[in-house]
C-alpha atoms as a PDB file:
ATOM      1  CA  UNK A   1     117.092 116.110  94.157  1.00  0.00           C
ATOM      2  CA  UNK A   2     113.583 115.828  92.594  1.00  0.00           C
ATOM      3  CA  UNK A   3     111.233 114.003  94.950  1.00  0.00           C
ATOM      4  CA  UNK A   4     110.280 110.530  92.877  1.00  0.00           C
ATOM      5  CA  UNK A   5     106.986 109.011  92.972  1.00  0.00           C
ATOM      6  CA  UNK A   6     106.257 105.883  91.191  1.00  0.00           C
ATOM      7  CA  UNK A   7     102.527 104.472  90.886  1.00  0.00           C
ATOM      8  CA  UNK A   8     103.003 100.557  90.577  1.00  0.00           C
ATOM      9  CA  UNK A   9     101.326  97.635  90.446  1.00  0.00           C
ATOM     10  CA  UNK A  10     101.193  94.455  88.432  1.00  0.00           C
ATOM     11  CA  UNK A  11      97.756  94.068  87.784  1.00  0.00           C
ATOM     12  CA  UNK A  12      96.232  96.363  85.015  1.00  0.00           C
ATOM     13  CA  UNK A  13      92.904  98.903  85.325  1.00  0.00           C
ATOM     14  CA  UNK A  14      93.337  99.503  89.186  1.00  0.00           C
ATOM     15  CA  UNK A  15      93.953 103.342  88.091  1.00  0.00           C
ATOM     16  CA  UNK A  16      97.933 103.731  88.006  1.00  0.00           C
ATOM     17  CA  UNK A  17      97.656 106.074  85.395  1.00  0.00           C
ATOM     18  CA  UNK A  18      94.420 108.292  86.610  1.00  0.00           C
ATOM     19  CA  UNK A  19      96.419 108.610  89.976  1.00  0.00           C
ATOM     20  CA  UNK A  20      99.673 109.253  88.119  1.00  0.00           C
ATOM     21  CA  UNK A  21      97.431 112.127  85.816  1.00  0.00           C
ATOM     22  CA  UNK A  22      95.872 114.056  89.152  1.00  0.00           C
ATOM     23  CA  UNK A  23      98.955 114.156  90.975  1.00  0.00           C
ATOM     24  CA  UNK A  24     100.696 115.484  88.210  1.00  0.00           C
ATOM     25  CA  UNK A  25      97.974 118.256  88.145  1.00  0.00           C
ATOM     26  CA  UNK A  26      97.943 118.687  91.543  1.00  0.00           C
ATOM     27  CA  UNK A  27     101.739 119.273  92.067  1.00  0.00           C
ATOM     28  CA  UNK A  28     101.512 121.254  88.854  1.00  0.00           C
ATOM     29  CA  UNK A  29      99.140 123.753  89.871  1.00  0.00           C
ATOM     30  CA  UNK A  30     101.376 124.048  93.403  1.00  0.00           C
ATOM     31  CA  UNK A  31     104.056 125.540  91.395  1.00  0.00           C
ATOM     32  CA  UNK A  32     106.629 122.885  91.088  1.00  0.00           C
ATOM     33  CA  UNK A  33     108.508 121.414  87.777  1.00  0.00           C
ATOM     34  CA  UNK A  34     107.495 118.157  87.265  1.00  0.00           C
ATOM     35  CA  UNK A  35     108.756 115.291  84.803  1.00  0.00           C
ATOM     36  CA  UNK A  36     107.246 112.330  83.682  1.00  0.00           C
ATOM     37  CA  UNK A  37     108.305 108.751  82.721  1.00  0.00           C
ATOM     38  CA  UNK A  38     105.520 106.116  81.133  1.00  0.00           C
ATOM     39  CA  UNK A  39     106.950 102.934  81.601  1.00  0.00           C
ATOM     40  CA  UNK A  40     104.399 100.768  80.015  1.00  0.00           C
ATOM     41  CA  UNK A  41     106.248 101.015  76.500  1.00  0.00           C
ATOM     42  CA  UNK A  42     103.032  99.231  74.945  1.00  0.00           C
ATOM     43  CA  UNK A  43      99.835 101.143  76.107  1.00  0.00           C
ATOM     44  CA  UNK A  44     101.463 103.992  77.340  1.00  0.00           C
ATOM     45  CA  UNK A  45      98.175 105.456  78.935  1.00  0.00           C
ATOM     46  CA  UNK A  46      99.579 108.075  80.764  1.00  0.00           C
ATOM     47  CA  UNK A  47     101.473 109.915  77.800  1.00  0.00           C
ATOM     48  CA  UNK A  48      98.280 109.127  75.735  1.00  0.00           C
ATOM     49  CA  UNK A  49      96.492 111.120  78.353  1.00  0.00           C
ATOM     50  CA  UNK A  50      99.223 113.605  78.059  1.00  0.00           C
ATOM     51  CA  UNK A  51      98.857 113.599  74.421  1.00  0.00           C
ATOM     52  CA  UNK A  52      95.112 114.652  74.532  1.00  0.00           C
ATOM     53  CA  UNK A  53      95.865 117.318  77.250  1.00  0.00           C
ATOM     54  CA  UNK A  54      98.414 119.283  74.608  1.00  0.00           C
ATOM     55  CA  UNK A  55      95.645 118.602  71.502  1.00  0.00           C
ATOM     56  CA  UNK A  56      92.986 119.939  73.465  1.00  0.00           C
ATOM     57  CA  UNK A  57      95.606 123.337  74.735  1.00  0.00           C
ATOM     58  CA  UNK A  58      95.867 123.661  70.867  1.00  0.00           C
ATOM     59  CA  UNK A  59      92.572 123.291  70.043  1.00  0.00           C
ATOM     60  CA  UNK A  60      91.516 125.612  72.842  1.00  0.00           C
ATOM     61  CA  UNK A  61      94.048 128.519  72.354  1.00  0.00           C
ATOM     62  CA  UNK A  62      94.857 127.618  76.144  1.00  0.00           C
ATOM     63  CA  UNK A  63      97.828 127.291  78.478  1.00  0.00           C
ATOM     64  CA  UNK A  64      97.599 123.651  80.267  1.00  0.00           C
ATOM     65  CA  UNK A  65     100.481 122.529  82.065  1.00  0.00           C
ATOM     66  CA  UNK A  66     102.265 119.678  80.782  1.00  0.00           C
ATOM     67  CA  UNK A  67     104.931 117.850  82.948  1.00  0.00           C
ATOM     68  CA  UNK A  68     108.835 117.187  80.953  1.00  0.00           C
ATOM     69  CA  UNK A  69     108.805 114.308  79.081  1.00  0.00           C
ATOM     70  CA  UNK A  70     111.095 111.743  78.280  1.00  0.00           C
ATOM     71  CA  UNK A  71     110.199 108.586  76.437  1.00  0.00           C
ATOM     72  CA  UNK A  72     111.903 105.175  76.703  1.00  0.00           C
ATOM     73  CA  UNK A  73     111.817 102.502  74.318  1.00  0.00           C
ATOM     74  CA  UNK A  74     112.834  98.682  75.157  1.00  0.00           C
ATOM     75  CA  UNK A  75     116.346  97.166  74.211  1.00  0.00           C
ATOM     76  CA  UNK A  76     116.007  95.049  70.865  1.00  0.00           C
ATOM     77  CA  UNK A  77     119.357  93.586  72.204  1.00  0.00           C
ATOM     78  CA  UNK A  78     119.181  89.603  71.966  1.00  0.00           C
ATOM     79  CA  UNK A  79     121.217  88.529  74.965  1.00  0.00           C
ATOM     80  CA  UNK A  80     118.936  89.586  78.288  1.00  0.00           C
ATOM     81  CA  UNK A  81     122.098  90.808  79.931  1.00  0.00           C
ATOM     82  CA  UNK A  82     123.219  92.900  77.733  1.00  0.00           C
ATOM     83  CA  UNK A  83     119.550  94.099  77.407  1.00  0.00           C
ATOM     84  CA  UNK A  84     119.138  94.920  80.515  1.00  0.00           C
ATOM     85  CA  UNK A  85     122.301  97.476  81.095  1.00  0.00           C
ATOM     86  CA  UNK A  86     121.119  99.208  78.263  1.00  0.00           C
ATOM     87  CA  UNK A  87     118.079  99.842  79.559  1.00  0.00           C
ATOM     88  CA  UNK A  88     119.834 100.624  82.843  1.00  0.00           C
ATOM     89  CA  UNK A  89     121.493 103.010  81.202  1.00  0.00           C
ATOM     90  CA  UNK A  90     118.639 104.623  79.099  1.00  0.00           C
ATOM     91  CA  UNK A  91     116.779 104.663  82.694  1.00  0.00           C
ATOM     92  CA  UNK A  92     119.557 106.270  84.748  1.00  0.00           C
ATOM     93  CA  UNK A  93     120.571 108.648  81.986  1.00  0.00           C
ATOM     94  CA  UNK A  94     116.094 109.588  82.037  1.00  0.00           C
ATOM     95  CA  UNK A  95     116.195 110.359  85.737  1.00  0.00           C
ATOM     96  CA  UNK A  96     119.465 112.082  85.660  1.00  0.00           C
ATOM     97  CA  UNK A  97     118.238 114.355  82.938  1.00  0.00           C
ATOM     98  CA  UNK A  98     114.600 114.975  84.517  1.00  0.00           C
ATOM     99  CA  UNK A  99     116.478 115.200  88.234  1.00  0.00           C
ATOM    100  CA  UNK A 100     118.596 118.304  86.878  1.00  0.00           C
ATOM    101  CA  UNK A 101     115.573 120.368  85.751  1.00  0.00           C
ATOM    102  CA  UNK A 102     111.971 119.118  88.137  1.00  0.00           C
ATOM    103  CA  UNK A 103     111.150 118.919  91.442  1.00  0.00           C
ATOM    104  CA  UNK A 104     109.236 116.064  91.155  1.00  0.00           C
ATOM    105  CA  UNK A 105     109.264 112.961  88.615  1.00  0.00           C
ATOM    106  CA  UNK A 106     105.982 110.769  88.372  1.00  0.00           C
ATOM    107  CA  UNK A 107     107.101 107.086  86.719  1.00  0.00           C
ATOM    108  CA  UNK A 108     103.854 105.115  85.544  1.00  0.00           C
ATOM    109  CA  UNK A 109     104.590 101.672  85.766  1.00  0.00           C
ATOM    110  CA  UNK A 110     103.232  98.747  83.270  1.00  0.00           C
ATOM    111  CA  UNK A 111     100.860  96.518  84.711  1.00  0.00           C
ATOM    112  CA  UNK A 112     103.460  93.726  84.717  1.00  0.00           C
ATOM    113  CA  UNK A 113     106.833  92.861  85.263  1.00  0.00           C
ATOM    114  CA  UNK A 114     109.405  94.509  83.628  1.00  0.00           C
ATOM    115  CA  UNK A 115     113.141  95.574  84.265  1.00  0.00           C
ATOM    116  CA  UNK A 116     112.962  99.439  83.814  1.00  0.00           C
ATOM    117  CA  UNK A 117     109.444  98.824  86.362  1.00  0.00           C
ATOM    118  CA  UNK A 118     112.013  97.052  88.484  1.00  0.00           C
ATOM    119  CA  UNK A 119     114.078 100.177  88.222  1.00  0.00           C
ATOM    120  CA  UNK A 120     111.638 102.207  88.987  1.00  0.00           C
ATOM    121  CA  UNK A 121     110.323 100.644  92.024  1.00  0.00           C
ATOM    122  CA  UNK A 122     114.138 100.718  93.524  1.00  0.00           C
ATOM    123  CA  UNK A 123     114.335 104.820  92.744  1.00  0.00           C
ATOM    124  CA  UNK A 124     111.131 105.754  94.482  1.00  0.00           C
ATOM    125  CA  UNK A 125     110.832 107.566  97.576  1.00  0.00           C
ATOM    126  CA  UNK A 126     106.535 107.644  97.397  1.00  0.00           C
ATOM    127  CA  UNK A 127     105.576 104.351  95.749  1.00  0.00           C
ATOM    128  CA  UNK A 128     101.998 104.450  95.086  1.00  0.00           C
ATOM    129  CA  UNK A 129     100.115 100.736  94.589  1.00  0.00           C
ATOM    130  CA  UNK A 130      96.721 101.430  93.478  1.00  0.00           C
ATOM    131  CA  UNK A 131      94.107  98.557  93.964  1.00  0.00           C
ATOM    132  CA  UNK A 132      90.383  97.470  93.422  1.00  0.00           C
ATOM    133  CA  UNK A 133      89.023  97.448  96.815  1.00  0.00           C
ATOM    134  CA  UNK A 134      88.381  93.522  96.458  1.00  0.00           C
ATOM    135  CA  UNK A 135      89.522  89.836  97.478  1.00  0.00           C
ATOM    136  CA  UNK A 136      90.721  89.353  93.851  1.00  0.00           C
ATOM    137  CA  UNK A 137      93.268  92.528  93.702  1.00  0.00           C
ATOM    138  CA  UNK A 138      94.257  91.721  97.148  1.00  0.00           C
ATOM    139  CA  UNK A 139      96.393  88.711  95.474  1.00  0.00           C
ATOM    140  CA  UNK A 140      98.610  91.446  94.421  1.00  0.00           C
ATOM    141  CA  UNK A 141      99.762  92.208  97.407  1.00  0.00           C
ATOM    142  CA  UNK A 142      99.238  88.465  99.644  1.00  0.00           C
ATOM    143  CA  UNK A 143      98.406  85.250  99.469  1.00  0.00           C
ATOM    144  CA  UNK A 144      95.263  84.574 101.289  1.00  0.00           C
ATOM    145  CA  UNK A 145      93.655  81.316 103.093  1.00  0.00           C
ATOM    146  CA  UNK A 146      90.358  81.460 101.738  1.00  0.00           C
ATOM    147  CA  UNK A 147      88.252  79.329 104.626  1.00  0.00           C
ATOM    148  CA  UNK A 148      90.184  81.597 107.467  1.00  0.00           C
ATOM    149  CA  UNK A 149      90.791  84.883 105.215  1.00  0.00           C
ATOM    150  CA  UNK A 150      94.071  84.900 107.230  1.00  0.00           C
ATOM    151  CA  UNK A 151      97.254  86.482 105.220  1.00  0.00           C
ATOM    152  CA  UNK A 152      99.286  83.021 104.546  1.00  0.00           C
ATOM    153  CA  UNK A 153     102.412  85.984 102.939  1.00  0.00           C
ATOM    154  CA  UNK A 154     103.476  88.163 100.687  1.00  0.00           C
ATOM    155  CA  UNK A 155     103.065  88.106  96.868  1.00  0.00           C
ATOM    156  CA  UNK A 156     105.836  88.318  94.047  1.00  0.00           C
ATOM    157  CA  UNK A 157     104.930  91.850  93.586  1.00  0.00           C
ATOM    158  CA  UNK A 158     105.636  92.200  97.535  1.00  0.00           C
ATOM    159  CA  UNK A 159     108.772  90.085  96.984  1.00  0.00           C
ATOM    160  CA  UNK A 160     109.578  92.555  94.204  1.00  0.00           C
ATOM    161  CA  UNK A 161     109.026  95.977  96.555  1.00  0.00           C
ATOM    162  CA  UNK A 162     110.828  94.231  99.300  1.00  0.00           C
ATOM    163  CA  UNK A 163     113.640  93.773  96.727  1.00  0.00           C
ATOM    164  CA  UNK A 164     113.861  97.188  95.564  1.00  0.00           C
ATOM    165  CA  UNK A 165     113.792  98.586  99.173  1.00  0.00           C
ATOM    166  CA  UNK A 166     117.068  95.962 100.079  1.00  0.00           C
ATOM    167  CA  UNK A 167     118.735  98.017  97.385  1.00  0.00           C
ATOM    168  CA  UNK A 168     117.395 101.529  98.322  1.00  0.00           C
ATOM    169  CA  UNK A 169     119.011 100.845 101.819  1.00  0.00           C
ATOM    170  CA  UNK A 170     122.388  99.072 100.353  1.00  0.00           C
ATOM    171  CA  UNK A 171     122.752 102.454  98.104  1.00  0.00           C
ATOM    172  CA  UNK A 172     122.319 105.042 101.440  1.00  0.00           C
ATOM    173  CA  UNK A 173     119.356 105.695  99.966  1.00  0.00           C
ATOM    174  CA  UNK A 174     116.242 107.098 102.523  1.00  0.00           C
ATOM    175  CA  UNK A 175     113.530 104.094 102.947  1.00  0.00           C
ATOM    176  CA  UNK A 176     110.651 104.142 100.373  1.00  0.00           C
ATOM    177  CA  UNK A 177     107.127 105.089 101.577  1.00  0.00           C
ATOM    178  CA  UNK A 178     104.981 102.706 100.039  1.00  0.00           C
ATOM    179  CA  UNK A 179     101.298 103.574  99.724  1.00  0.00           C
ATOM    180  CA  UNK A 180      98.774 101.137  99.254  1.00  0.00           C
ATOM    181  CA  UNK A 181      95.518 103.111  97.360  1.00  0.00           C
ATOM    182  CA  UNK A 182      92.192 101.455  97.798  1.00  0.00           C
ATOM    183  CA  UNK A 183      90.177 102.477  94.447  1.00  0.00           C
ATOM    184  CA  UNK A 184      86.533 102.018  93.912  1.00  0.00           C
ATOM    185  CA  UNK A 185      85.774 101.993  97.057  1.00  0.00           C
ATOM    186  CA  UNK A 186      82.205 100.812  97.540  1.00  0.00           C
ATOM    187  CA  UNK A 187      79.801 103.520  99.644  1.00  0.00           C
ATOM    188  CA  UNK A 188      77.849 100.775 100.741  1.00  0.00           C
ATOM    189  CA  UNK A 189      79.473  99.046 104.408  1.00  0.00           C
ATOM    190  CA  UNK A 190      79.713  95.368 102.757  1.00  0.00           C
ATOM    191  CA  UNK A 191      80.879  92.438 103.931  1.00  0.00           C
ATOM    192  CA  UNK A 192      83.738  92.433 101.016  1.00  0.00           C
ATOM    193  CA  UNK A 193      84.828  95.249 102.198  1.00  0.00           C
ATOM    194  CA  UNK A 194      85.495  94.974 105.575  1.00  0.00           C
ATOM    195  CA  UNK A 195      86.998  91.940 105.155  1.00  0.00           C
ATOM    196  CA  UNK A 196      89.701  93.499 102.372  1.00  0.00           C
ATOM    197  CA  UNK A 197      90.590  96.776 104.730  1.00  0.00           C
ATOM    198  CA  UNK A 198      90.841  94.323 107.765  1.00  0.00           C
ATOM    199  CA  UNK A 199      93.335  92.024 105.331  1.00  0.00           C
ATOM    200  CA  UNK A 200      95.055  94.936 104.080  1.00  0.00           C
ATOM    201  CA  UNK A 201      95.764  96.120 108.054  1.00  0.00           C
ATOM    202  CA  UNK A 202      97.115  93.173 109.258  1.00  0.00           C
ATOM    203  CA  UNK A 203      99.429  93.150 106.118  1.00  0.00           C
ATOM    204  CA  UNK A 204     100.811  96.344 106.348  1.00  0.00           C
ATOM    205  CA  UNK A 205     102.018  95.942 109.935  1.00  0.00           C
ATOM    206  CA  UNK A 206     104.133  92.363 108.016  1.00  0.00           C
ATOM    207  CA  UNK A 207     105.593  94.376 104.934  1.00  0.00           C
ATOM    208  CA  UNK A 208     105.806  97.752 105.665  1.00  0.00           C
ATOM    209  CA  UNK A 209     103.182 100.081 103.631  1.00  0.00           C
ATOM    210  CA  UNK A 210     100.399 102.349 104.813  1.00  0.00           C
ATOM    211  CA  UNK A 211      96.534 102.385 103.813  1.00  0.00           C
ATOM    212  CA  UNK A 212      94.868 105.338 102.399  1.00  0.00           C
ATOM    213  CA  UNK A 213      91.740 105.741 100.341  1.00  0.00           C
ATOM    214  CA  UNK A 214      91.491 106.421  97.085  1.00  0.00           C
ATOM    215  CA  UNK A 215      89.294 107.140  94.150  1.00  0.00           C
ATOM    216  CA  UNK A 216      85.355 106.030  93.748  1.00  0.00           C
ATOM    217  CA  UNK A 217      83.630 104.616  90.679  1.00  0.00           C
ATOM    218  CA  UNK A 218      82.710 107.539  88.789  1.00  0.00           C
ATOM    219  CA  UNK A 219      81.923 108.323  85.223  1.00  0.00           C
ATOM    220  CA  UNK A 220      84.057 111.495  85.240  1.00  0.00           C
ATOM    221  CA  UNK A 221      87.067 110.456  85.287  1.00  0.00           C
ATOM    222  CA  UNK A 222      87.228 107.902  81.991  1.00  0.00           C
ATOM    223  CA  UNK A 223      85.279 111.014  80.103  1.00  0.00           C
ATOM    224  CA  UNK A 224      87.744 113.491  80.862  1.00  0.00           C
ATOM    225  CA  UNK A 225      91.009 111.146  79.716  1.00  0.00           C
ATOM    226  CA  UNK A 226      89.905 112.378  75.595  1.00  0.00           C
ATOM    227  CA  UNK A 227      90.726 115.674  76.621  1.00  0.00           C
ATOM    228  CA  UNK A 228      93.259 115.144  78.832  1.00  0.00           C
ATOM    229  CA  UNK A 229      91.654 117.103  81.642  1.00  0.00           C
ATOM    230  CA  UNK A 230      91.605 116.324  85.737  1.00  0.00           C
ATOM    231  CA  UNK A 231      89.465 117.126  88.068  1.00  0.00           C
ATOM    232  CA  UNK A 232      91.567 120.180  88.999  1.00  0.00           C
ATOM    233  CA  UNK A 233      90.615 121.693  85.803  1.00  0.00           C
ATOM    234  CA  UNK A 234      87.443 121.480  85.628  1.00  0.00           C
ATOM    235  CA  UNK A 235      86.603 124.977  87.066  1.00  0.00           C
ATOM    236  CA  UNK A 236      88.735 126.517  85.140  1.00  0.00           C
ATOM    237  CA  UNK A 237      87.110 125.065  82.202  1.00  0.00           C
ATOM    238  CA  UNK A 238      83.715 126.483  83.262  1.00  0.00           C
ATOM    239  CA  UNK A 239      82.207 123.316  84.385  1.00  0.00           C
ATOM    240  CA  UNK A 240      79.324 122.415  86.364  1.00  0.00           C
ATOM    241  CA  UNK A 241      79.886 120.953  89.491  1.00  0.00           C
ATOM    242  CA  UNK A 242      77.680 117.931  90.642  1.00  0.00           C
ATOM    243  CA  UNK A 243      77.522 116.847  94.398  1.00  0.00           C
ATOM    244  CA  UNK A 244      79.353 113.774  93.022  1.00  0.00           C
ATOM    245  CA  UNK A 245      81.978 115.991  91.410  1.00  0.00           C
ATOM    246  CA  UNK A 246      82.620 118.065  94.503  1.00  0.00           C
ATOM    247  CA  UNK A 247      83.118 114.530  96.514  1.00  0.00           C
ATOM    248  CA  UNK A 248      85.522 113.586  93.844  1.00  0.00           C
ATOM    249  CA  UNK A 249      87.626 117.041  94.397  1.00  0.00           C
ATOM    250  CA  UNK A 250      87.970 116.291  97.645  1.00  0.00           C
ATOM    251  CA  UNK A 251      89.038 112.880  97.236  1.00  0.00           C
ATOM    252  CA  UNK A 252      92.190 114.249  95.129  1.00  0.00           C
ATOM    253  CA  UNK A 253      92.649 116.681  97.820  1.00  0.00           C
ATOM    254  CA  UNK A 254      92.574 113.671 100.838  1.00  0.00           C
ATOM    255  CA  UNK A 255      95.088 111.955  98.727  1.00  0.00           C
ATOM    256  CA  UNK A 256      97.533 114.579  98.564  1.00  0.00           C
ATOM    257  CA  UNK A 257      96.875 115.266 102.015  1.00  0.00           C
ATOM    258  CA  UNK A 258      97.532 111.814 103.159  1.00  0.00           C
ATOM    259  CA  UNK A 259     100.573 111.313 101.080  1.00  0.00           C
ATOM    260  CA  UNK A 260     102.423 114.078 102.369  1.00  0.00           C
ATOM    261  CA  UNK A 261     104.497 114.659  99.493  1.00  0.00           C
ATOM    262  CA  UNK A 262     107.466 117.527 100.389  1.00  0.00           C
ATOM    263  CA  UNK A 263     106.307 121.149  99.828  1.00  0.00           C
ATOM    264  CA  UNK A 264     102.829 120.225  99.274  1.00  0.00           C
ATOM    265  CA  UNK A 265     101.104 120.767 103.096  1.00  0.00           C
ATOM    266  CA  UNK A 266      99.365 124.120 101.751  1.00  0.00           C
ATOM    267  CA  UNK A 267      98.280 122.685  98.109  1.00  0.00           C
ATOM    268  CA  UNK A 268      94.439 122.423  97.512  1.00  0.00           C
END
């Protein structure tokens, strides 16, 4: 069965659908089949990204991998019952069809709550929670005593993951491994920052996800979403590396280190 990872959140700009775009790439460029599902039926970033990856192969004359897409729509049924099986149905009849022919299907989520994200979040095996590395995207994931900084419990969103995992385990499903992804992470030792990674430590141990670092502030990676490029092909494309470039690289390579995603111990 293809190996599902879902990047997830409920908070938009953390950088769901920059992760979701490099580990495509990545996994791509390791030789595997991999589908895609954009659940955020209204911005749709990641197939816009997509979009300007296959204009700029045309406009090139080259070969860019591109991941098999299907695209979902929501149900204009009236009754929210009835809306929601067909949706369950459009979403189970998606995986089924990207399951027969990929190794690995990447589902961006919307940053809100939606039933197919709820869906989503109860098929994943890697869920992938990107956050700003601050107090205020912390509130995604806890509530948060602000004279003591102690973790008072979990979020809806955490609610929500907890949910989908009680229904992972009642299907005989393996357990999900969530991933918590601290973006922009500041180079500078601050104050904020300690006190987020020590809150996000003594959460994880409550609800059950691990820490790893993510991606910094850096220029590069909103220019390259016209053309639809990564990181990963930049060399190809003849570019220039900066110091700053090279440290990115790496931090796309620590990611898919740390997430130890099946068949992908050699990629880099």
């Amino acid at each position: 069965m293809a190996h599902v990872i879902v990047t997830g959140n409920e908070k938009g700009g953390s950088g769901k659908s920059t992760t979701a775009m490099h580990l495509f790439a990545a996994i791509a460029r390791a030789g595997f089949e991999v589908g895609a599902l954009d659940l955020d039926l209204r911005q749709t970033t990641f197939f816009r990204y997509l979009e300007n990856r296959a204009a700029f192969a045309r406009r090139t004359g080259q070969t860019l991998a591109l991941p098999r897409q299907i695209r979902l729509r929501p149900s204009d049924l009236r009754d929210r019952v009835e809306a929601e099986q067909e949706e369950e149905r459009w979403f189970a009849q998606a995986l089924a069809e990207l399951d027969r022919e990929c190794d690995f299907v990447i589902i961006d989520c919307p940053g809100a709550d939606s039933y197919y994200s709820q869906m989503a979040h109860a098929s994943a095996d890697t869920l992938i929670t990107p956050i700003n590395d601050s107090l205020v995207d912390f509130d995604l994931l806890a509530r948060m005593d602000p004279e003591t900084g102690q973790v008072l419990g979990p979020s809806i969103y955490s609610e929500m993951v907890w949910q989908a995992r009680r229904l992972r385990a009642g299907a005989g499903l393996k357990p999900v491994d969530w991933v918590v992804l601290r973006n922009r992470l500041s180079h500078i030792e601050a104050r904020n920052k300690r006190k987020v990674g020590d809150a996000l430590e003594s959460l994880s141990k409550r609800i059950g996800y691990r820490v790893v670092p993510g991606f910094s502030e850096r220029v590069i990676f909103r220019e390259m979403f016209l053309n639809g490029l990564t990181l990963l092909d930049l060399r190809d494309q003849g570019f220039s590396f900066s110091i700053s470039h090279v440290a990115a690289r790496q931090e796309i390579r620590d990611l898919i280190k740390a997430l130890d995603l099946p068949g992908m111990a050699d990629a880099g």
